[in-house]
C-alpha atoms as a PDB file:
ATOM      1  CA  UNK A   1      44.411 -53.417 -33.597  1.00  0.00           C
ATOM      2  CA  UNK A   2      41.336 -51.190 -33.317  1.00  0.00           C
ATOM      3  CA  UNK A   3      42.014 -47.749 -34.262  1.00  0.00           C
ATOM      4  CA  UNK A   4      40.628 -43.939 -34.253  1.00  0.00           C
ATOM      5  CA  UNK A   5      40.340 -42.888 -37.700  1.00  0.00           C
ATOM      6  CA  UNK A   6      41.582 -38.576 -37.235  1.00  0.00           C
ATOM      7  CA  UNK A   7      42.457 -37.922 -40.723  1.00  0.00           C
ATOM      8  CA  UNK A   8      41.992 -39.490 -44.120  1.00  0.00           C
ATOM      9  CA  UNK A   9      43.689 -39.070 -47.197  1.00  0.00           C
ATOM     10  CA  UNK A  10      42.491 -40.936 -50.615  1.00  0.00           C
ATOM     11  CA  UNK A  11      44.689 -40.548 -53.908  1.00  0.00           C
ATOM     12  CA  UNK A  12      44.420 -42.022 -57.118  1.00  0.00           C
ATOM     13  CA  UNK A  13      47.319 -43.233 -58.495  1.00  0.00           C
ATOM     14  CA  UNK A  14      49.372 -45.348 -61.160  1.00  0.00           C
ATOM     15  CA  UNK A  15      51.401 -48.640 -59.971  1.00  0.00           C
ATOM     16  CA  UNK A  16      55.448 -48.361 -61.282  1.00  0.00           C
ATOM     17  CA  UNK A  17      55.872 -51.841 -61.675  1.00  0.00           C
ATOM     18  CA  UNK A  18      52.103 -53.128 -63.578  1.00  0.00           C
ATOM     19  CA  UNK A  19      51.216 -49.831 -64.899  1.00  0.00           C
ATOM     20  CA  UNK A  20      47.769 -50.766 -63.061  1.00  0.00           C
ATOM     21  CA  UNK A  21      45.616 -47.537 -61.424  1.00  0.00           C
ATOM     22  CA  UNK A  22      44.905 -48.301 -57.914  1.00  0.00           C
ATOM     23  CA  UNK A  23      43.672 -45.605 -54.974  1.00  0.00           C
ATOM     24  CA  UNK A  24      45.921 -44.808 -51.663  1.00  0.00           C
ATOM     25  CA  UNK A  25      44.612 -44.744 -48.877  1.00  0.00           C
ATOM     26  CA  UNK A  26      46.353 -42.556 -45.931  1.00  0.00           C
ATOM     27  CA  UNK A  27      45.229 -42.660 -42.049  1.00  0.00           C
ATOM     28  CA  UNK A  28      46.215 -40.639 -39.515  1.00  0.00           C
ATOM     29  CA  UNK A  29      44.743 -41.828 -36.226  1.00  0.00           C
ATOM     30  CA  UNK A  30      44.227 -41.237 -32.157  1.00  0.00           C
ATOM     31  CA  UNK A  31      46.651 -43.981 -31.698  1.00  0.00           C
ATOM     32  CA  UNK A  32      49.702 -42.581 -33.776  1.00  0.00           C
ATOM     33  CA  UNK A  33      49.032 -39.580 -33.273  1.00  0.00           C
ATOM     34  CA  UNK A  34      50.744 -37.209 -36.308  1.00  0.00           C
ATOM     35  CA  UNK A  35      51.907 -39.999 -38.273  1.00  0.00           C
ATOM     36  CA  UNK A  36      50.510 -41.227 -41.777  1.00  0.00           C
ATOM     37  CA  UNK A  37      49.550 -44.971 -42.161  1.00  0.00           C
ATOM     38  CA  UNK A  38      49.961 -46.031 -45.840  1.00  0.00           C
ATOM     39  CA  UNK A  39      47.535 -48.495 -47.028  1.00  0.00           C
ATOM     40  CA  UNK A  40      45.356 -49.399 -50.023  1.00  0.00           C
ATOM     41  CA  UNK A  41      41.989 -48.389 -50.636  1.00  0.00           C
ATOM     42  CA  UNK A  42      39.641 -50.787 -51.693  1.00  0.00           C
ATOM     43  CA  UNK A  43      35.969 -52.656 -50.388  1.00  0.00           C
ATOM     44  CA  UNK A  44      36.690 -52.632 -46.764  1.00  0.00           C
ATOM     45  CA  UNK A  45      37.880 -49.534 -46.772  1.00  0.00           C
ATOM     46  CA  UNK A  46      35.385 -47.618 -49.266  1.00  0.00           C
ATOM     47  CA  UNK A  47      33.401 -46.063 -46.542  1.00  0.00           C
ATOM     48  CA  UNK A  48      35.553 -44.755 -43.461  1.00  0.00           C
ATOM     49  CA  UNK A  49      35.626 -41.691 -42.583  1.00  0.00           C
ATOM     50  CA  UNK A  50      37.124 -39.339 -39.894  1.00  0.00           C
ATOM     51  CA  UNK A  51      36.109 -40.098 -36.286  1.00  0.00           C
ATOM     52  CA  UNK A  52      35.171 -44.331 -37.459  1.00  0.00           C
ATOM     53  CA  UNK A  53      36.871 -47.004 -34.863  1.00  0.00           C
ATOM     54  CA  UNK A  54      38.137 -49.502 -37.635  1.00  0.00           C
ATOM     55  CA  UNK A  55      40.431 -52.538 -37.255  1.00  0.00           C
ATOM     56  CA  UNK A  56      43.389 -52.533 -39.016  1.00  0.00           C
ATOM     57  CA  UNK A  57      47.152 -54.154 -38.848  1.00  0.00           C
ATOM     58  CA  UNK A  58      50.403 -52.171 -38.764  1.00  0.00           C
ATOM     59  CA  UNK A  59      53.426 -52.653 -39.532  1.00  0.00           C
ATOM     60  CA  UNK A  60      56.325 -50.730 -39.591  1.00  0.00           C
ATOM     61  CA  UNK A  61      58.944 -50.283 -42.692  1.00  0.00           C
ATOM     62  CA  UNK A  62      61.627 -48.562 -41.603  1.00  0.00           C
ATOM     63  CA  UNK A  63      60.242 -45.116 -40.788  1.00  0.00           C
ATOM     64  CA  UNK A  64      56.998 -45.856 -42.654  1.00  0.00           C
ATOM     65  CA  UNK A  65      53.870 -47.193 -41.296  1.00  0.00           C
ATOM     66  CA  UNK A  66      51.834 -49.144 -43.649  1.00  0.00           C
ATOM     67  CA  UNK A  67      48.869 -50.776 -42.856  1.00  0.00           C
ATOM     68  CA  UNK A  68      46.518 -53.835 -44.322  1.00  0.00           C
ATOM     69  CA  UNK A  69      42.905 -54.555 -43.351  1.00  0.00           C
ATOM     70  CA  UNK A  70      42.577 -58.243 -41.971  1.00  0.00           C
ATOM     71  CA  UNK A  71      40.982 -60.593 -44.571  1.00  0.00           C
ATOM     72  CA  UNK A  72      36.967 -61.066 -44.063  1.00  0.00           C
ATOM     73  CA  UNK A  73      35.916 -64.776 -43.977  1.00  0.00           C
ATOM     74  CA  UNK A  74      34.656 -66.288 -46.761  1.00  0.00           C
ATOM     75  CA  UNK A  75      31.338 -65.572 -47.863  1.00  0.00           C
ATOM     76  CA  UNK A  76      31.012 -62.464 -45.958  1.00  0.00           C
ATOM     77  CA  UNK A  77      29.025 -59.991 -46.777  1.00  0.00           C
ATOM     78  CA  UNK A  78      30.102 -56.403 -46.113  1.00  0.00           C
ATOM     79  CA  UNK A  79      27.532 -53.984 -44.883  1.00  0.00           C
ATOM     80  CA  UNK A  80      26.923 -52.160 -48.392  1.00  0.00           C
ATOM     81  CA  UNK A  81      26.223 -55.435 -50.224  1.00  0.00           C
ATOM     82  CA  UNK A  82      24.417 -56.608 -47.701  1.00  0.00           C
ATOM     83  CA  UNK A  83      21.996 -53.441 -47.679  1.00  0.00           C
ATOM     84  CA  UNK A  84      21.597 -53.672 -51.434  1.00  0.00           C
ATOM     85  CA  UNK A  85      20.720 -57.032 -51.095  1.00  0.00           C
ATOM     86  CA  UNK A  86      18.043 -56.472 -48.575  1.00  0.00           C
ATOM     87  CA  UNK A  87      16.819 -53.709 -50.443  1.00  0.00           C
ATOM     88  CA  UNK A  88      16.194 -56.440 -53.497  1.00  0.00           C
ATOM     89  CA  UNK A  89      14.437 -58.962 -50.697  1.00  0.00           C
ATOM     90  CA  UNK A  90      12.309 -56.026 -49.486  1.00  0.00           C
ATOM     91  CA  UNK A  91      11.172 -54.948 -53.237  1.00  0.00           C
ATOM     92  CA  UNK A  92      10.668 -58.624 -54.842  1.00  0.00           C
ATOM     93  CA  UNK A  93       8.394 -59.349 -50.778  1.00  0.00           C
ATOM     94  CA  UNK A  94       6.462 -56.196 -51.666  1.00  0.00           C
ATOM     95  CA  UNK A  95       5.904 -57.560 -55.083  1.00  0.00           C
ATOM     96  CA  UNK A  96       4.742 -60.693 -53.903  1.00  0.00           C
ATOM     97  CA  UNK A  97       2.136 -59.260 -51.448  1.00  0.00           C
ATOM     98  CA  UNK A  98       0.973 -56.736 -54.110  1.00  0.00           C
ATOM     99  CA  UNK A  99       0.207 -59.931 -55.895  1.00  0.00           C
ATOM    100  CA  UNK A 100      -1.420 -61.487 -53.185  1.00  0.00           C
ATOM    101  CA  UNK A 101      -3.801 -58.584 -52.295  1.00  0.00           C
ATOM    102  CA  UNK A 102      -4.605 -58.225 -55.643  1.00  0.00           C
ATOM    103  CA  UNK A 103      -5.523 -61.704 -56.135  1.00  0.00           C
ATOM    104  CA  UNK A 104      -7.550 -61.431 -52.414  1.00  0.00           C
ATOM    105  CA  UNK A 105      -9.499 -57.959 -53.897  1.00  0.00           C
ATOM    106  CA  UNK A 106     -10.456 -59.651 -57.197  1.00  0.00           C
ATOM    107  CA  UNK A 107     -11.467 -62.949 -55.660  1.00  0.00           C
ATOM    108  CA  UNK A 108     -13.763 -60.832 -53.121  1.00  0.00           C
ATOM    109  CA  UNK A 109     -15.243 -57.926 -55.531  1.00  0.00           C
ATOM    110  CA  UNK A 110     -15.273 -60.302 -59.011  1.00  0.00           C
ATOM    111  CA  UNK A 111     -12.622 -58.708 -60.690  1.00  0.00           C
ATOM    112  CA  UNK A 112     -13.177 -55.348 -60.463  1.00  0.00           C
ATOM    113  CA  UNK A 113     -11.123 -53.503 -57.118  1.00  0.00           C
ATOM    114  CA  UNK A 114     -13.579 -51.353 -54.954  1.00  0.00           C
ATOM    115  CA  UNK A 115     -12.020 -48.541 -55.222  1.00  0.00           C
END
């Protein structure tokens, strides 16, 4: 379900049963109104923030609300990685046409730029 991100709440804390640290992650949104959804922080998750229209599932345990974000497909990139890997294309195409100008400038002026 798509919901209406109205307050967020992220805590660090310390698993009871493997002693492992993981972060909490806490929504309260449009859709239930004053009531906390409990969930795990994590990739997906990393950058919401207040007023972002995310999907999520819900469930209900007993008078909780916990909530899990559905699985991406495989070999999806999420919108962070795939920034810092354009970033990486960009620089090594840049590097490439420096080369090629170069090359072009020498090959015209005989090795020495004209400038």
């Amino acid at each position: 379900m798509k919901v209406t991100i109205t307050s967020i709440s992220r805590k660090d804390r310390v698993s009871q049963k493997t002693g492992k640290p993981f972060v909490s992650l806490g929504l309260k949104t449009q859709e239930h109104g004053d009531k906390w959804l409990s969930g795990f922080d994590g990739k997906q998750t990393r950058d919401w923030k207040v007023g972002d229209t995310v999907e999520i599932d819900v469930e209900q345990k007993g008078e909780y609300l916990n909530f899990s974000v559905p699985k991406l497909p495989e070999g999806y990139a999420l919108p962070s990685d795939l920034t810092e890997r354009l970033n990486l294309i960009e620089t090594k195409i840049d590097r490439i046409l420096g080369f090629v100008v170069k090359a072009d400038i020498e090959k015209e002026t005989g090795g020495e730029p004209p400038f």
